[in-house]
C-alpha atoms as a PDB file:
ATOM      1  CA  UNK A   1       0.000   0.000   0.000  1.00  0.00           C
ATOM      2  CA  UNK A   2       0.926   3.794  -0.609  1.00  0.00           C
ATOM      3  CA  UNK A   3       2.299   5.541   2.394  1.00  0.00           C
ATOM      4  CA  UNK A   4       4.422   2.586   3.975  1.00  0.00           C
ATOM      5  CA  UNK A   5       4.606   4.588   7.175  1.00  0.00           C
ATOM      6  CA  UNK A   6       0.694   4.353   7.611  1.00  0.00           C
ATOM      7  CA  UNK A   7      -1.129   1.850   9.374  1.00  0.00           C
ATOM      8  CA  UNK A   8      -3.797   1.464   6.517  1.00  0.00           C
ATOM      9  CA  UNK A   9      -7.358  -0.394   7.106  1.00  0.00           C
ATOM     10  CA  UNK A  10     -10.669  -0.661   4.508  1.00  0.00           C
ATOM     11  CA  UNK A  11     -13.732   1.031   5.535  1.00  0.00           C
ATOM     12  CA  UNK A  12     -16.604  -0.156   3.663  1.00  0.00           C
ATOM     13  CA  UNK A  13     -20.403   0.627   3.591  1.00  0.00           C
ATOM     14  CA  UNK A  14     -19.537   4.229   3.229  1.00  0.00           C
ATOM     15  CA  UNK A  15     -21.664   6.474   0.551  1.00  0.00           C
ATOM     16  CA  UNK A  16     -19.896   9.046  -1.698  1.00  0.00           C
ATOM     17  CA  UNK A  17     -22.313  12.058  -1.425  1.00  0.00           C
ATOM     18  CA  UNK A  18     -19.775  15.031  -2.637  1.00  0.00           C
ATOM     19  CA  UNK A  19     -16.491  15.920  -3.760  1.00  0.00           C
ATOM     20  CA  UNK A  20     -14.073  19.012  -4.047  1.00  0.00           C
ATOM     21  CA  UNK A  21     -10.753  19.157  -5.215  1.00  0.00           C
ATOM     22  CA  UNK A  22      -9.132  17.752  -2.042  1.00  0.00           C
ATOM     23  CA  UNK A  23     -11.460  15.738  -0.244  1.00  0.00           C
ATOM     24  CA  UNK A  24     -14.467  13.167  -0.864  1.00  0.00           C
ATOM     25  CA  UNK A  25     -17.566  13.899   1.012  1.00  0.00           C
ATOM     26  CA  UNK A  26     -19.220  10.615   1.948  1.00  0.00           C
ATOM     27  CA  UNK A  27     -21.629   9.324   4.392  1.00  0.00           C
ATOM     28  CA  UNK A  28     -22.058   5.683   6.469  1.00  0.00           C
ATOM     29  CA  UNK A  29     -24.425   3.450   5.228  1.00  0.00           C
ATOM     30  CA  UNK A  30     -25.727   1.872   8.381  1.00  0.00           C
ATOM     31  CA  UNK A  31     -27.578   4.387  10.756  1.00  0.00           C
ATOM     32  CA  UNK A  32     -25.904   5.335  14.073  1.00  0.00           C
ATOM     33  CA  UNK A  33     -28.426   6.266  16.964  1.00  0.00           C
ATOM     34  CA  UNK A  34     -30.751   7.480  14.193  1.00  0.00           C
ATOM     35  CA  UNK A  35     -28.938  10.516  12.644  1.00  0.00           C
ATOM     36  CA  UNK A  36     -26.621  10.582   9.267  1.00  0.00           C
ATOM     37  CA  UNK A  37     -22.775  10.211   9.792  1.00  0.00           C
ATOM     38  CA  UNK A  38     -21.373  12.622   7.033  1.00  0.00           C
ATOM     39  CA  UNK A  39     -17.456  13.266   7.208  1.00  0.00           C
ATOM     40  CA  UNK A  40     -14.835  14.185   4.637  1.00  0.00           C
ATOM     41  CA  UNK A  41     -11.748  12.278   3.317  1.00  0.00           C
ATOM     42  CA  UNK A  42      -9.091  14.457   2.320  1.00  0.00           C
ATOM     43  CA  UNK A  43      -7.726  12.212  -1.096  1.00  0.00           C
ATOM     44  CA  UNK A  44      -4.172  12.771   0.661  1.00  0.00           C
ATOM     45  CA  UNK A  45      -5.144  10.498   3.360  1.00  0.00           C
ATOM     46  CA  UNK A  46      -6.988   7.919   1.292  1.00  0.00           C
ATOM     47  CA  UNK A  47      -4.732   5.342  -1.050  1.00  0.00           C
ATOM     48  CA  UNK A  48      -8.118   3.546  -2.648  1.00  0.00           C
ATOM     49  CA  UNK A  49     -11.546   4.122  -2.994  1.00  0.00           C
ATOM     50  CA  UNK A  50     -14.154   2.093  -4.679  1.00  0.00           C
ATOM     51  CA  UNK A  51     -17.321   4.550  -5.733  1.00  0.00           C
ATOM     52  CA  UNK A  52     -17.324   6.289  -8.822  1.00  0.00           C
ATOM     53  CA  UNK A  53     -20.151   8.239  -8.759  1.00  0.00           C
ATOM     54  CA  UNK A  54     -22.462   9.678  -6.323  1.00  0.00           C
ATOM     55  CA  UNK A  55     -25.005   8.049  -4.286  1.00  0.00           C
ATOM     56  CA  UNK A  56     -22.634   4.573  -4.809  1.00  0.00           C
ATOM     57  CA  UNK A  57     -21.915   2.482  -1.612  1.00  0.00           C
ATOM     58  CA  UNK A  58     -18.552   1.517  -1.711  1.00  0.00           C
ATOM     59  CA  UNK A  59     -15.046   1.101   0.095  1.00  0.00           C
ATOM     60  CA  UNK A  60     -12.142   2.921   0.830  1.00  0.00           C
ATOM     61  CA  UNK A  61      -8.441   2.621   2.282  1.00  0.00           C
ATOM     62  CA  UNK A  62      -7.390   5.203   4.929  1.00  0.00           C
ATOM     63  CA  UNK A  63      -4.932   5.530   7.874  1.00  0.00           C
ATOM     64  CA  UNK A  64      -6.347   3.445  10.633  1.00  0.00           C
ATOM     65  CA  UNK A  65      -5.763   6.999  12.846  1.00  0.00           C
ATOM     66  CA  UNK A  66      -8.493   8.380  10.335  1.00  0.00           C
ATOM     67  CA  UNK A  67     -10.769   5.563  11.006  1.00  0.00           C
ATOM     68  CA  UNK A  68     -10.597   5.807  14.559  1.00  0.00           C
ATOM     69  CA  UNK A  69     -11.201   9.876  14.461  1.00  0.00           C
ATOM     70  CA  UNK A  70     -14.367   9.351  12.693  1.00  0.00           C
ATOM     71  CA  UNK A  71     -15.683   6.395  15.083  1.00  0.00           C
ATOM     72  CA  UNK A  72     -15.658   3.948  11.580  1.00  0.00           C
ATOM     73  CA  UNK A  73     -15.527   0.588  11.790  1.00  0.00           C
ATOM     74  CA  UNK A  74     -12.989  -1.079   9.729  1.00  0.00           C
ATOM     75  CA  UNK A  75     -11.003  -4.538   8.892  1.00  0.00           C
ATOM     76  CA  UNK A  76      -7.869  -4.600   9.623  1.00  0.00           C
ATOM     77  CA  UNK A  77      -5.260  -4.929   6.479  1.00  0.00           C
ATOM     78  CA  UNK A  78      -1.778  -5.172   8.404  1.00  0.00           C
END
């Protein structure tokens, strides 16, 4: 994986809702005490993602530190 000094793990069930020029806007799937989780991904921090368009449930690769700032749950790919 990119970034050999990163701790990288796959979140998936996540829904691509926006993008800008540095960061993917995307939201979890599942519910979480009844509200939307929206967060942003800054494409620095992320070394795959699987949607290609908006409104697709998908995956991505991030810095396990990432995962863990934004309460995701994630499998472990060390």
């Amino acid at each position: 994986m990119a970034g050999s000094g990163n701790d990288w793990v796959t979140v998936g069930e996540l829904v691509l809702i926006r993008e800008t020029e540095k960061a993917w806007g995307v939201s979890v799937v599942a519910e979480m005490a009844g509200k939307e989780v929206q967060f942003w991904l800054p494409k620095s921090q992320v070394d795959r993602i699987t949607m290609t368009a908006f409104g697709e449930v998908g995956e991505v690769d991030i810095p396990r530190w990432l995962a863990e700032k934004n309460n995701l749950e994630y499998e472990d790919d060390g």
